[in-house]
C-alpha atoms as a PDB file:
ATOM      1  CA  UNK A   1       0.000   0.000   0.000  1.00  0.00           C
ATOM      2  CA  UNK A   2       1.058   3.711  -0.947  1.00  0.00           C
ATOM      3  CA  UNK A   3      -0.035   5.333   2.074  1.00  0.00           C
ATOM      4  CA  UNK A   4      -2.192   7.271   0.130  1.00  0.00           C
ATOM      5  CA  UNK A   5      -5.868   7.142   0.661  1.00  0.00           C
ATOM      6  CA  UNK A   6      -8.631   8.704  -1.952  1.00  0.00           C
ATOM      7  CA  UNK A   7     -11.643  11.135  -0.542  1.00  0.00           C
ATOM      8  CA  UNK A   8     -13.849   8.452  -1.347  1.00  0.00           C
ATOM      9  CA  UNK A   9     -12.304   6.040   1.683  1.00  0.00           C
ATOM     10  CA  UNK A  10     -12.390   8.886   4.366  1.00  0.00           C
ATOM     11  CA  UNK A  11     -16.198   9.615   3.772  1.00  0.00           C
ATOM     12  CA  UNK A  12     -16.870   5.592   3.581  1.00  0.00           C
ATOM     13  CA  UNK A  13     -15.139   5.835   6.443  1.00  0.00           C
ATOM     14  CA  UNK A  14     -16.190   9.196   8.362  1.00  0.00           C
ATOM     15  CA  UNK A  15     -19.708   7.897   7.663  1.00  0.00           C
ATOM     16  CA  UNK A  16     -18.946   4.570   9.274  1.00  0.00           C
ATOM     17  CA  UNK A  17     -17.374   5.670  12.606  1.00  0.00           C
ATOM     18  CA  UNK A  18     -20.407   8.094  12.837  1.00  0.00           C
ATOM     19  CA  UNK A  19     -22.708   5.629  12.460  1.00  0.00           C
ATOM     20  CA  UNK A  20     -20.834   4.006  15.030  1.00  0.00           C
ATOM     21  CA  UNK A  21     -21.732   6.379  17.083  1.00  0.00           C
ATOM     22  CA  UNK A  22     -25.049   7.447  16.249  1.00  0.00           C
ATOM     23  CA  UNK A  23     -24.098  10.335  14.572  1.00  0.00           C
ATOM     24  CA  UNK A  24     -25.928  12.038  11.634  1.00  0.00           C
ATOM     25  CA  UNK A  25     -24.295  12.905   8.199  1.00  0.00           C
ATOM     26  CA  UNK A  26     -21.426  15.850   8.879  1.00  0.00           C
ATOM     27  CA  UNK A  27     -23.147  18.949   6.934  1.00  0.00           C
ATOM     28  CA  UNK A  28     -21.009  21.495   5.834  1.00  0.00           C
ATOM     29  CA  UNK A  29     -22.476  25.239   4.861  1.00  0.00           C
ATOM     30  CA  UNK A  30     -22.468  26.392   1.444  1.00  0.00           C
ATOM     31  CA  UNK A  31     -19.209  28.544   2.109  1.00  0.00           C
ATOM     32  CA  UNK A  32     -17.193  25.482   3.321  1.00  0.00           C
ATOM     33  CA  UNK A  33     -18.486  23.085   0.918  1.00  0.00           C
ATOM     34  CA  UNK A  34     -17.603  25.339  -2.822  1.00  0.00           C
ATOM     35  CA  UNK A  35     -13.644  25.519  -0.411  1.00  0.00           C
ATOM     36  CA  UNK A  36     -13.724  21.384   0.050  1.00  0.00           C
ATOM     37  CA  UNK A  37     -14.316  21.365  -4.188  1.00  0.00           C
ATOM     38  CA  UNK A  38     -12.015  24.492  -4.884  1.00  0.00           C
ATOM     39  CA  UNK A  39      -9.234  22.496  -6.548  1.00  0.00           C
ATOM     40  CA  UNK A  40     -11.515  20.852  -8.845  1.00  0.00           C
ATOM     41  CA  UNK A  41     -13.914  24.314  -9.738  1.00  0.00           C
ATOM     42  CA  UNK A  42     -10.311  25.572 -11.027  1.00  0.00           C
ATOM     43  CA  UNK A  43      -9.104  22.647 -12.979  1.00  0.00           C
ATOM     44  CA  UNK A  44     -12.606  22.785 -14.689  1.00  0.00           C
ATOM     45  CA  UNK A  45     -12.061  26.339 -15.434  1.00  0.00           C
ATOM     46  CA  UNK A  46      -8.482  25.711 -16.759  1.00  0.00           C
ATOM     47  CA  UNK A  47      -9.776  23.121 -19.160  1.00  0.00           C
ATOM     48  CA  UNK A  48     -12.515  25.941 -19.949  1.00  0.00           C
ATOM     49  CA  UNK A  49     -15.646  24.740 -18.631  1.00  0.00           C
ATOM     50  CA  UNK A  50     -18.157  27.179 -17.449  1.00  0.00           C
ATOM     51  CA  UNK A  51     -19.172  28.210 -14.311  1.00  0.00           C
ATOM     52  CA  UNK A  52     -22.765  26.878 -15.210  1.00  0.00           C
ATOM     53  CA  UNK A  53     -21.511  23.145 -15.840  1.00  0.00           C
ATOM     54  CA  UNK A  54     -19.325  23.249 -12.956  1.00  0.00           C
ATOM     55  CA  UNK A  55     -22.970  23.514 -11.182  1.00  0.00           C
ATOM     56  CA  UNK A  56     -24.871  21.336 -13.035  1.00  0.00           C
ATOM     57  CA  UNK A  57     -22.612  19.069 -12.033  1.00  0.00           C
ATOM     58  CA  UNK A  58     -22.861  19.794  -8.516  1.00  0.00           C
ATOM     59  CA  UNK A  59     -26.953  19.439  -9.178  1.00  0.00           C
ATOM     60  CA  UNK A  60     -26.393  15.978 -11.491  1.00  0.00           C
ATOM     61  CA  UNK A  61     -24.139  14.330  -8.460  1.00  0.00           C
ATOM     62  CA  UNK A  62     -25.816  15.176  -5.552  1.00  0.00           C
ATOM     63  CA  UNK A  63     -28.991  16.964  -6.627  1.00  0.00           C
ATOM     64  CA  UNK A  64     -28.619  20.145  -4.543  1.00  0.00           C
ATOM     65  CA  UNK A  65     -27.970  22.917  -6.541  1.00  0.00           C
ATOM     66  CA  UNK A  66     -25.017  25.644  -6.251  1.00  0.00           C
ATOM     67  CA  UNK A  67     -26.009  28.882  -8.549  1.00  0.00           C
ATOM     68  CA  UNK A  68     -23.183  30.148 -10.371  1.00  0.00           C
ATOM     69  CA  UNK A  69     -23.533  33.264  -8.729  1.00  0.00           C
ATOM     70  CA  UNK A  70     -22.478  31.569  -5.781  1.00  0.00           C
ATOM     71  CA  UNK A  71     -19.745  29.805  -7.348  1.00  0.00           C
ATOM     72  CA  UNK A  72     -18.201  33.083  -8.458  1.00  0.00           C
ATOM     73  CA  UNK A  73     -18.988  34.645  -5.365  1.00  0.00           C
ATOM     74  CA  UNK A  74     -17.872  31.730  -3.119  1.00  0.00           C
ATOM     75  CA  UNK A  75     -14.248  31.133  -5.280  1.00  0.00           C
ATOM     76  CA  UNK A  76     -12.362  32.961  -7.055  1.00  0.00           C
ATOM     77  CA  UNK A  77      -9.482  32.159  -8.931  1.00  0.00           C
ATOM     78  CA  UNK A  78      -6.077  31.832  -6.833  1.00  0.00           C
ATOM     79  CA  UNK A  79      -3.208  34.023  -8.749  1.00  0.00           C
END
């Protein structure tokens, strides 16, 4: 093993010790949650997507939608 582990095995994970414990979902607000996916809003924009398919994908994956307003206003570009 690499020592590496993907996002995908801490949430399986998170989600099992919390059960665990008889713990709800962790919620995040809006303003944390566009942070946690800030890498990936910019690599879409580098490979020129649009603000408005970065949040339909948001709305196709977990069917909550994220205006693009809020994208924009929630993360702008690092320099």
């Amino acid at each position: 093993m690499d020592g590496c582990f993907s996002a995908e095995e801490a949430v399986t994970v998170q989600r099992a010790l919390r059960r665990s414990l008889g713990l709800g979902p962790e919620a995040f607000p809006l303003e944390a949650f566009v942070g946690m996916i800030g890498d990936e809003i910019e690599q879409f924009r580098a490979a020129g997507r649009s603000d408005a398919e970065i949040a339909e994908t948001i709305r196709s994956s977990i069917g909550r939608d994220v205006s693009v307003a809020d994208l924009r206003r929630l993360h702008t570009p690092r320099t």
